[in-house]
Protein backbone atom coordinates (compact mmCIF):
# COMPACT_ATOMS: atom_id res chain seq x y z
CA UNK A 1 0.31 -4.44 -3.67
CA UNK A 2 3.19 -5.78 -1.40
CA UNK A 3 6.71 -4.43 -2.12
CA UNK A 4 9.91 -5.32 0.35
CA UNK A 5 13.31 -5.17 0.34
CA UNK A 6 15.51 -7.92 1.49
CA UNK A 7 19.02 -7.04 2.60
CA UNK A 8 21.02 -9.76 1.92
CA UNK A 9 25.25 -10.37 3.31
CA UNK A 10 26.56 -13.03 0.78
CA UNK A 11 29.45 -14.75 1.76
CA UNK A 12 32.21 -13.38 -0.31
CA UNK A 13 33.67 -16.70 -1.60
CA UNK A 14 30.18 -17.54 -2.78
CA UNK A 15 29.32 -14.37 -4.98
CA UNK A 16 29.77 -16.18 -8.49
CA UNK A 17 27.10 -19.31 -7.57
CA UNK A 18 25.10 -16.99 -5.93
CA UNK A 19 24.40 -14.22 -8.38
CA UNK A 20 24.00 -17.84 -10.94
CA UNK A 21 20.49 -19.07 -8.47
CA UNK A 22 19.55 -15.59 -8.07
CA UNK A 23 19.39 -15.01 -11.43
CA UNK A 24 17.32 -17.83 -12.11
CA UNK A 25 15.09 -17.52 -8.95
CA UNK A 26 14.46 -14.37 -9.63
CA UNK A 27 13.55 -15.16 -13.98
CA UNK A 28 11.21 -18.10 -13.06
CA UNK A 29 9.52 -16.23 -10.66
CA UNK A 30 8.98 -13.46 -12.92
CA UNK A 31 7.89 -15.75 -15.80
CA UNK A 32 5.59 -18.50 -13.99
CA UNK A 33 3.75 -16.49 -11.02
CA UNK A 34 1.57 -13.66 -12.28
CA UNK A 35 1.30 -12.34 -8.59
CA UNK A 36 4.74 -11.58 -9.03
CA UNK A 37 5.26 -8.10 -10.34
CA UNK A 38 8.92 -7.52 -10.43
CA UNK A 39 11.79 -8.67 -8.35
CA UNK A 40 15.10 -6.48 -8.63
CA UNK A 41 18.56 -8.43 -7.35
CA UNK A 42 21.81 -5.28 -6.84
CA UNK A 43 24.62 -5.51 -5.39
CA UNK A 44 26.55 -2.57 -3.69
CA UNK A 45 29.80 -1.14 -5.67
CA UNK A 46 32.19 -1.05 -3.75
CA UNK A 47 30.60 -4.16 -1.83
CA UNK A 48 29.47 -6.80 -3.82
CA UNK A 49 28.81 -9.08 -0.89
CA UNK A 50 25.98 -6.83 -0.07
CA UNK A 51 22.75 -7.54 -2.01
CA UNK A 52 19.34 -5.85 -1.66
CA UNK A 53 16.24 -7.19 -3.68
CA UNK A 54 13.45 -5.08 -4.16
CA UNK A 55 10.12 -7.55 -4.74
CA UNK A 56 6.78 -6.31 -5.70
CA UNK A 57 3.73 -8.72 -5.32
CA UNK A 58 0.22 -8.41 -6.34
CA UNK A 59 -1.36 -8.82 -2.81
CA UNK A 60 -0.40 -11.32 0.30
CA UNK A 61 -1.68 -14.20 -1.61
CA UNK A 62 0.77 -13.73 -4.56
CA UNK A 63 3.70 -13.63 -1.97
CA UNK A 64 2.75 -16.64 -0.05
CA UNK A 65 2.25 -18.48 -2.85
CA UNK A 66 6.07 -17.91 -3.89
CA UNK A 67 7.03 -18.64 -0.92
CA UNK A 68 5.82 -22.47 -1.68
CA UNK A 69 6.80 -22.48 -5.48
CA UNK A 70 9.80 -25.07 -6.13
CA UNK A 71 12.11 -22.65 -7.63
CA UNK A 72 11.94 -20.61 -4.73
CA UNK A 73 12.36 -23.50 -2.10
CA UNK A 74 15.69 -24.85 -4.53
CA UNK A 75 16.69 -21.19 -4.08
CA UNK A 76 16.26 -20.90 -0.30
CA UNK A 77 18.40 -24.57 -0.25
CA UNK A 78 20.79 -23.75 -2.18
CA UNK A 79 22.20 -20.64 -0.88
CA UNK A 80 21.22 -21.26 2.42
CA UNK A 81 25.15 -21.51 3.33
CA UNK A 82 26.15 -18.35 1.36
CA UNK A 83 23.69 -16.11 3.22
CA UNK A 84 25.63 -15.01 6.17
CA UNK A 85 22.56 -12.37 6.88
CA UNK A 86 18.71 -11.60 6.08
CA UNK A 87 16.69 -8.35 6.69
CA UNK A 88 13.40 -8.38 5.19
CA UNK A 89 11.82 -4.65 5.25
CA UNK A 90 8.27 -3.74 4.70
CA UNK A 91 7.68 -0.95 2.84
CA UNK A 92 4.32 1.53 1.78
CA UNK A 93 4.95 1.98 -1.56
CA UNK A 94 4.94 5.65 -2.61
CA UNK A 95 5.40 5.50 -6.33
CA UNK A 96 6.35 2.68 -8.51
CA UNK A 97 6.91 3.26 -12.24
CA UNK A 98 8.65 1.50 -14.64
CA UNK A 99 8.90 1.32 -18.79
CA UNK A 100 8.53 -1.48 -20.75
CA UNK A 101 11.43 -4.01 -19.80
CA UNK A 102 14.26 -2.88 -21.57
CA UNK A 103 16.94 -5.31 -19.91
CA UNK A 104 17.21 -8.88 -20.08
C-alpha cells in the first residue's frame, strides 16, 4: 500500500473553483479506479489556502495509473494556476483504519 500527503498553497482568490475540481477529482477517482483506496482533501482553519490531501493507493501500479486517468490530467490543468506550491511526502503507513463511509 502507498499512502502520501500532498501539501498544497492555493491561491487565495481561487479557493471556491478549487475546492469545486477537487471535489470532483477526488469522487471520480474514488469511484472509477479500484487501486484507489481513499483520497482525503482539508484545508487548515485558520488558513484555508493551505490544503493537505492524504491518498492511499493499492500498490505503485494503482498510483501510476491515476496519474494517466483523464480526470486527474483535467484536474492537474485546471488548477495548475491556483497552485502557488506542491510538496508531495512519502509516508510508511503505521495504522490506517477507517468505518464504513459515513460522509458524502
Amino acid at each position: 500500500m502507498i499512502v502520501r500527503i500532498a501539501e498544497l498553497e492555493i491561491d487565495a482568490d481561487c479557493l471556491d473553483a478549487y475546492a469545486a475540481l477537487i471535489a470532483e477529482e477526488t469522487e471520480a477517482s474514488v469511484r472509477l479506479e479500484p487501486g484507489v483506496l481513499f483520497l482525503f482533501a482539508v484545508s487548515a482553519r485558520e488558513s484555508p489556502h493551505l490544503v493537505r490531501v492524504i491518498e492511499g493507493y493499492a500498490d505503485q501500479a494503482a498510483y501510476e495509473m491515476h496519474l494517466t486517468t483523464p480526470h486527474f490530467l483535467k484536474y492537474k490543468a485546471e488548477t495548475a494556476g491556483m497552485v502557488k506550491s506542491l510538496r508531495l511526502i512519502e509516508t510508511d503507513p503505521i495504522s490506517l483504519k477507517a468505518k464504513a463511509q459515513i460522509w458524502n
